[in-house]
C-alpha atoms as a PDB file:
ATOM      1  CA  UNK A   1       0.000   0.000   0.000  1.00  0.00           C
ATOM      2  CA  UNK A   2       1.141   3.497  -1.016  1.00  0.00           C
ATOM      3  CA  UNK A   3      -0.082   6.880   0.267  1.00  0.00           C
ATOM      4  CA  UNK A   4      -1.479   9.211  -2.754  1.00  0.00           C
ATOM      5  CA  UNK A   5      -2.363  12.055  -0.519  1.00  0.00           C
ATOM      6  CA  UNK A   6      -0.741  15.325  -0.096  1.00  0.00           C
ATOM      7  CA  UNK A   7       2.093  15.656   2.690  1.00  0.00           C
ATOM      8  CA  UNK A   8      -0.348  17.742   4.551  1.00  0.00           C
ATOM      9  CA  UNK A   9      -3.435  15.444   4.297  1.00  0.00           C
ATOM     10  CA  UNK A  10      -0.784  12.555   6.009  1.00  0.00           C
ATOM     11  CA  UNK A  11       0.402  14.945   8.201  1.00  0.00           C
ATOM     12  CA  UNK A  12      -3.342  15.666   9.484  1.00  0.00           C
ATOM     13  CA  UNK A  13      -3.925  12.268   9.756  1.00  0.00           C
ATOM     14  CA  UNK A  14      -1.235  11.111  11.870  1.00  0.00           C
ATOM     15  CA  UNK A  15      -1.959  14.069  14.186  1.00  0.00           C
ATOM     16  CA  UNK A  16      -5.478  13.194  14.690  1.00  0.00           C
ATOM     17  CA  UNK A  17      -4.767   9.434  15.215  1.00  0.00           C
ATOM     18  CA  UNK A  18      -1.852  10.707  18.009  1.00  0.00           C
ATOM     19  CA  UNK A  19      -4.157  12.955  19.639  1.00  0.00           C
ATOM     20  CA  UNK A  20      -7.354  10.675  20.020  1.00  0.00           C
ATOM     21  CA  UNK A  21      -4.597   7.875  21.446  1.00  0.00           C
ATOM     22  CA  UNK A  22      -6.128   5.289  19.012  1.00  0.00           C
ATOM     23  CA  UNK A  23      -2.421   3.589  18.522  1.00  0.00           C
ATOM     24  CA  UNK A  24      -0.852   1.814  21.265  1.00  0.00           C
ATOM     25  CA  UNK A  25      -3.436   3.232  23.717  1.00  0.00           C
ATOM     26  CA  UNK A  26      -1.382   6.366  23.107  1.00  0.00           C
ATOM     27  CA  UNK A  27       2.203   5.120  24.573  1.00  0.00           C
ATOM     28  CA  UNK A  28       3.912   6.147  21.426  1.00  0.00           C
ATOM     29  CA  UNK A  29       5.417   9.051  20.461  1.00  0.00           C
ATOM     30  CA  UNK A  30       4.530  11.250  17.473  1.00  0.00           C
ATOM     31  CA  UNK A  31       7.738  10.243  15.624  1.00  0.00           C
ATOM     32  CA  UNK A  32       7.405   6.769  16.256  1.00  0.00           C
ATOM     33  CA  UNK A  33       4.140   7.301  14.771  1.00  0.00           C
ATOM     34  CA  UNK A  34       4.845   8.859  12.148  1.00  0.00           C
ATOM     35  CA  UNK A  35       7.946   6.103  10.979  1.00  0.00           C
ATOM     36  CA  UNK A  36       5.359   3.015  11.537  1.00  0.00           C
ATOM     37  CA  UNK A  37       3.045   4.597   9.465  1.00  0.00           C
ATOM     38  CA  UNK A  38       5.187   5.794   7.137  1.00  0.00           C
ATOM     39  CA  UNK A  39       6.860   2.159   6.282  1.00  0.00           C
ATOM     40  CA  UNK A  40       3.162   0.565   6.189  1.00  0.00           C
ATOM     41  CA  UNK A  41       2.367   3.409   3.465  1.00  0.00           C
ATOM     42  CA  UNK A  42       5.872   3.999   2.135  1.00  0.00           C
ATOM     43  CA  UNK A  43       5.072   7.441   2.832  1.00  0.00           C
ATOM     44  CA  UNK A  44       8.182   9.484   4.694  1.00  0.00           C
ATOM     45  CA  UNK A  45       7.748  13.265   6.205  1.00  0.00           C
ATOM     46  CA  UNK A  46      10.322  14.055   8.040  1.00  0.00           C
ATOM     47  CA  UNK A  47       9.729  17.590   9.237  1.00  0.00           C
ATOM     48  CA  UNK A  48       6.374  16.623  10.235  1.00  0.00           C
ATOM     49  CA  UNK A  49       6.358  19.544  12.688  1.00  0.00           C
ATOM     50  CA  UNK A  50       6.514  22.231  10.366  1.00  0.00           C
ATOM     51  CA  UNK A  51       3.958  21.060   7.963  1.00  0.00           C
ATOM     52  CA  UNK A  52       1.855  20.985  11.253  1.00  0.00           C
ATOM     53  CA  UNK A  53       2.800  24.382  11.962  1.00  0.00           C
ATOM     54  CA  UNK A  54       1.444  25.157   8.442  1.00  0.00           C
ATOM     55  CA  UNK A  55      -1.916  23.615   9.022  1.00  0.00           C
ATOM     56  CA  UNK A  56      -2.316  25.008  12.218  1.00  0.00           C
ATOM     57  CA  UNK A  57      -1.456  28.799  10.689  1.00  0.00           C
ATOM     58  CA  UNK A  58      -4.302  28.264   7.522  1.00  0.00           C
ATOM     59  CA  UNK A  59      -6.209  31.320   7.645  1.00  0.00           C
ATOM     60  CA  UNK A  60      -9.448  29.792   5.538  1.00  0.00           C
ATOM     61  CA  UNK A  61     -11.404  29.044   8.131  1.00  0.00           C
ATOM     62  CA  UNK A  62     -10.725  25.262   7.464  1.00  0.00           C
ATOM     63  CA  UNK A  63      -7.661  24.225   9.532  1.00  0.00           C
ATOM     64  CA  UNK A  64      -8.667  20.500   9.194  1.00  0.00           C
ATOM     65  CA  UNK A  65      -9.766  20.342   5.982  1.00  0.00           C
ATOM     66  CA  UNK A  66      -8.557  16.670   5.418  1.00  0.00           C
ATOM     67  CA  UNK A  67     -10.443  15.185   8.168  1.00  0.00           C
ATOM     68  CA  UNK A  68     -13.245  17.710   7.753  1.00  0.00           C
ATOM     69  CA  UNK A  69     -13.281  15.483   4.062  1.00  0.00           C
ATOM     70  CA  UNK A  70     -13.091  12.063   5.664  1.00  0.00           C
ATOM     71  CA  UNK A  71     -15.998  12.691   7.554  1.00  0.00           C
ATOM     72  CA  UNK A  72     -18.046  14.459   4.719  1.00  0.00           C
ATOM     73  CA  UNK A  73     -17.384  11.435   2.610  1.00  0.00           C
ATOM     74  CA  UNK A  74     -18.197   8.985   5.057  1.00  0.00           C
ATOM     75  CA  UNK A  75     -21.645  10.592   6.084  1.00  0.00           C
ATOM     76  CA  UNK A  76     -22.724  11.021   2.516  1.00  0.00           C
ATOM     77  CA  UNK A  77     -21.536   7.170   2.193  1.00  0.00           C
ATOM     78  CA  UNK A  78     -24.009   6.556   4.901  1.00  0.00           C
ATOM     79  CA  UNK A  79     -26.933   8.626   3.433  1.00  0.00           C
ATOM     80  CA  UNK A  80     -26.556   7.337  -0.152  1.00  0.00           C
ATOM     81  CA  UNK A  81     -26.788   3.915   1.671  1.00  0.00           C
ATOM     82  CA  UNK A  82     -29.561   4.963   3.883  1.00  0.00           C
ATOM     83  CA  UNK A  83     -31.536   6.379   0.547  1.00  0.00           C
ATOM     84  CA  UNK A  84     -31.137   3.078  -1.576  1.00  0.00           C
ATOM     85  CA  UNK A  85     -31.894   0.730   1.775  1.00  0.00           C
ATOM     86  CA  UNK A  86     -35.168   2.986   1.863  1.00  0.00           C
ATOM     87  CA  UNK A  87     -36.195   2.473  -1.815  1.00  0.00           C
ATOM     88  CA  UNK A  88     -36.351  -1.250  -1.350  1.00  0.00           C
END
C-alpha cells in the first residue's frame, strides 16, 4: 500500500490518530508514529512539525480540511446507503 495524498493530508492524519490515542493506547510518540506509518504506506515526512505548523497557521477558516473530508465522505456514504436501503 502506497499513500497518494498530499504531505499535509498525512500529516493531518497522523496528528489526529496521536491525539485521540487510538495507537498503542497512546504510549507512542509522534515520531514513532509517524515512521510506523510511514513504512506501512511507504510514505516518509520528516519535518512533520513544520507542515503541522502550516496547518495550524491556515487562515481559511478550514484548519482541518482533510479530516473535515473524511468525515463528509463517510456521512454522505451513509446517506446514499440509507436512501437506496429505503427504496427497497
Amino acid at each position: 500500500m502506497n499513500w497518494t495524498g498530499s504531505i499535509a493530508e498525512w500529516v493531518e492524519l497522523i496528528y489526529a490518530l496521536y491525539t485521540v490515542k487510538r495507537i498503542n493506547n497512546g504510549k507512542t510518540s509522534l515520531k514513532e508514529l509517524f515512521l510506523q506509518m510511514g513504512e506501512i504506506f511507504g510514505f516518509e515526512v520528516k519535518e512533520f512539525a513544520v507542515y503541522f505548523m502550516n496547518i495550524k497557521h491556515r487562515t481559511d477558516g478550514h484548519r482541518t480540511k482533510f479530516i473535515d473530508l473524511l468525515r463528509d465522505t463517510v456521512l454522505e456514504r451513509m446517506e446514499n446507503a440509507d436512501r437506496k436501503s429505503s427504496r427497497k
